[in-house]
Protein backbone atom coordinates (compact mmCIF):
# COMPACT_ATOMS: atom_id res chain seq x y z
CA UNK A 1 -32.83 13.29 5.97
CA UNK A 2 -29.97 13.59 7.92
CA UNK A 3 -26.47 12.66 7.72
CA UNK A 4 -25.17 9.81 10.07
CA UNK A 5 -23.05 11.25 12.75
CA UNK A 6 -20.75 8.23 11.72
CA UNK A 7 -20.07 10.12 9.19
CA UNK A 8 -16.68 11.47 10.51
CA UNK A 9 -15.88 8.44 12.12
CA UNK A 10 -15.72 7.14 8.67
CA UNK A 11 -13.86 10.33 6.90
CA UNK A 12 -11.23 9.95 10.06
CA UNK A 13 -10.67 6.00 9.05
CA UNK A 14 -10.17 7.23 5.22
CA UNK A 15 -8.13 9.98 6.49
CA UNK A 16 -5.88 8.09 8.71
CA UNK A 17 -5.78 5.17 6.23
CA UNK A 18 -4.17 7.93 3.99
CA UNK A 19 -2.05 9.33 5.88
CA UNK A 20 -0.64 5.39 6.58
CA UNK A 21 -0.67 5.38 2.90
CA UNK A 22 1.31 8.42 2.23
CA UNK A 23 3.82 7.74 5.00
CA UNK A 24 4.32 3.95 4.36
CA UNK A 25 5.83 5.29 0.64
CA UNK A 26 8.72 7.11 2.22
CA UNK A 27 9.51 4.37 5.37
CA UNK A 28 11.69 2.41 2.63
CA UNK A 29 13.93 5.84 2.13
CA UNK A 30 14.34 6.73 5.28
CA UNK A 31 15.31 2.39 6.04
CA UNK A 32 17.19 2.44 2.52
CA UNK A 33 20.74 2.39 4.52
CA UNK A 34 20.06 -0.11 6.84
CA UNK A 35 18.08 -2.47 4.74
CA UNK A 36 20.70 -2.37 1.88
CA UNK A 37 23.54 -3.41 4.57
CA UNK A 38 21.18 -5.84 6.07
CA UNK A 39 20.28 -7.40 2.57
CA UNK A 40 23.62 -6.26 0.60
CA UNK A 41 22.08 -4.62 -2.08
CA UNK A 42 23.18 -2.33 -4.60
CA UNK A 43 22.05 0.74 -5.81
CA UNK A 44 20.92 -0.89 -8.66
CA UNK A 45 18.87 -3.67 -6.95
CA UNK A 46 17.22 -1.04 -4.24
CA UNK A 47 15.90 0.78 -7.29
CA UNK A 48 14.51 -2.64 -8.49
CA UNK A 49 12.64 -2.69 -4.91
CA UNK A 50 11.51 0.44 -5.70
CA UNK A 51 10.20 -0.24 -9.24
CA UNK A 52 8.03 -3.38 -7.78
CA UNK A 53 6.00 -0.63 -5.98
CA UNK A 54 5.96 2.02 -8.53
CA UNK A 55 4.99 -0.72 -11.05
CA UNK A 56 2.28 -2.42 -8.95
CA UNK A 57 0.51 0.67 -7.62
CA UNK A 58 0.37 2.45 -11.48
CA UNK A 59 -1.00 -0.79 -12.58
CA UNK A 60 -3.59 -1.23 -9.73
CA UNK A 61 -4.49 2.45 -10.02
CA UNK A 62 -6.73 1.69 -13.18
CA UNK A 63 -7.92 -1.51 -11.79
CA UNK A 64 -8.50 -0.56 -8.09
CA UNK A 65 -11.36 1.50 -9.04
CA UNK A 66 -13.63 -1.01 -11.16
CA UNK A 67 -13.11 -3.93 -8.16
CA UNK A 68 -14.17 -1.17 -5.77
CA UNK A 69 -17.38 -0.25 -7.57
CA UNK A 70 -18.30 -3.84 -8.69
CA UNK A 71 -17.53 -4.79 -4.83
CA UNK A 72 -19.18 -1.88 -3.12
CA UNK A 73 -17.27 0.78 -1.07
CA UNK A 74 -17.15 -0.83 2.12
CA UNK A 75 -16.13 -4.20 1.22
CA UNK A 76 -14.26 -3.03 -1.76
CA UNK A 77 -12.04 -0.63 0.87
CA UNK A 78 -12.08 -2.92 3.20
CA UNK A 79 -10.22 -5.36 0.84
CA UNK A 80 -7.86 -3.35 -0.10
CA UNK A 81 -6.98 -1.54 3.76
CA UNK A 82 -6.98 -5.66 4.08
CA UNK A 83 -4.46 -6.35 1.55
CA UNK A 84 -2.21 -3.52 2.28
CA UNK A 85 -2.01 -4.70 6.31
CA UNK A 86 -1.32 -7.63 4.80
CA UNK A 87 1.46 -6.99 2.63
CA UNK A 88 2.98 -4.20 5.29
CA UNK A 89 3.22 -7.41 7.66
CA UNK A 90 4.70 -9.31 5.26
CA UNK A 91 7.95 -6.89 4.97
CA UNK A 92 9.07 -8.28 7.90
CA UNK A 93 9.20 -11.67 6.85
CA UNK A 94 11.91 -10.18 3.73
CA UNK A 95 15.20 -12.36 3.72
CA UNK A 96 16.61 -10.89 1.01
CA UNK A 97 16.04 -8.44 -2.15
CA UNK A 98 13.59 -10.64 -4.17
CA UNK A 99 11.41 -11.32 -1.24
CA UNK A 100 11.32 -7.08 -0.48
CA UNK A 101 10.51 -6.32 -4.03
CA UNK A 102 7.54 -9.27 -3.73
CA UNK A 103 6.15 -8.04 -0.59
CA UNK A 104 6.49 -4.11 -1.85
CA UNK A 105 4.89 -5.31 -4.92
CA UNK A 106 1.84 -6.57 -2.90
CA UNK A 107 1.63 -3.69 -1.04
CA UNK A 108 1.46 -1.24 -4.31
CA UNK A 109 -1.17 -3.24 -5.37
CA UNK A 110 -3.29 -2.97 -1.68
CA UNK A 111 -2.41 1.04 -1.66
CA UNK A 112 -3.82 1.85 -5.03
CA UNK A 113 -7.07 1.02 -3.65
CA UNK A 114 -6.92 2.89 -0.74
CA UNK A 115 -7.41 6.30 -2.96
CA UNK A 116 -9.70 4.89 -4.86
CA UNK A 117 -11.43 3.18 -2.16
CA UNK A 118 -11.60 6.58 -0.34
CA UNK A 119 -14.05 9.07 -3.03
């Protein structure tokens, strides 16, 4: 039997979807100034935007995996590429430092699935 030729079609979506992944982590740095003049926050309260992700993608990492077996791999990833566009939209809707740490929360929790999604 051969393999599908969609195949790489499908290795370039994981690939790209990583990449998204890997570079949506450092977009907050490298927006850090502006965003903490825009929403007047501290050092103190950026790190707090910082934790929500940390904290939500180490606690999805364990979980990401189980809802992407019980769901199946396509769905599963598809849910979580889903939640992560999602929450990435939603950072523009931020009106203050709660709001950013709730939306990068969500979006920890949609990018833990995109590694686990991906093998």
């Amino acid at each position: 039997m051969h393999p599908s030729p969609r195949r790489w079609l499908m290795i370039s979506f994981a690939f790209w979807a990583t990449v998204i992944n890997y570079l949506d982590r450092q977009t907050l740095s490298v927006a850090a100034p502006m965003l903490r003049e825009r929403f007047h926050m501290s050092n103190v309260e950026y790190s707090h935007v910082l934790f929500a992700f940390l904290l939500a993608y180490t606690l999805s990492n364990g979980i990401s995996g189980r809802v992407v077996d019980r769901l199946g791999t396509r769905f599963g990833y598809a849910l979580c590429m889903t939640w992560s566009s999602v929450a990435a939209l939603l950072h523009g809707f931020a009106t203050g430092v709660l709001s950013l740490g709730m939306f990068r929360f969500l979006l920890g929790i949609g990018e833990a699935g995109n590694i686990r999604g991906s093998w």
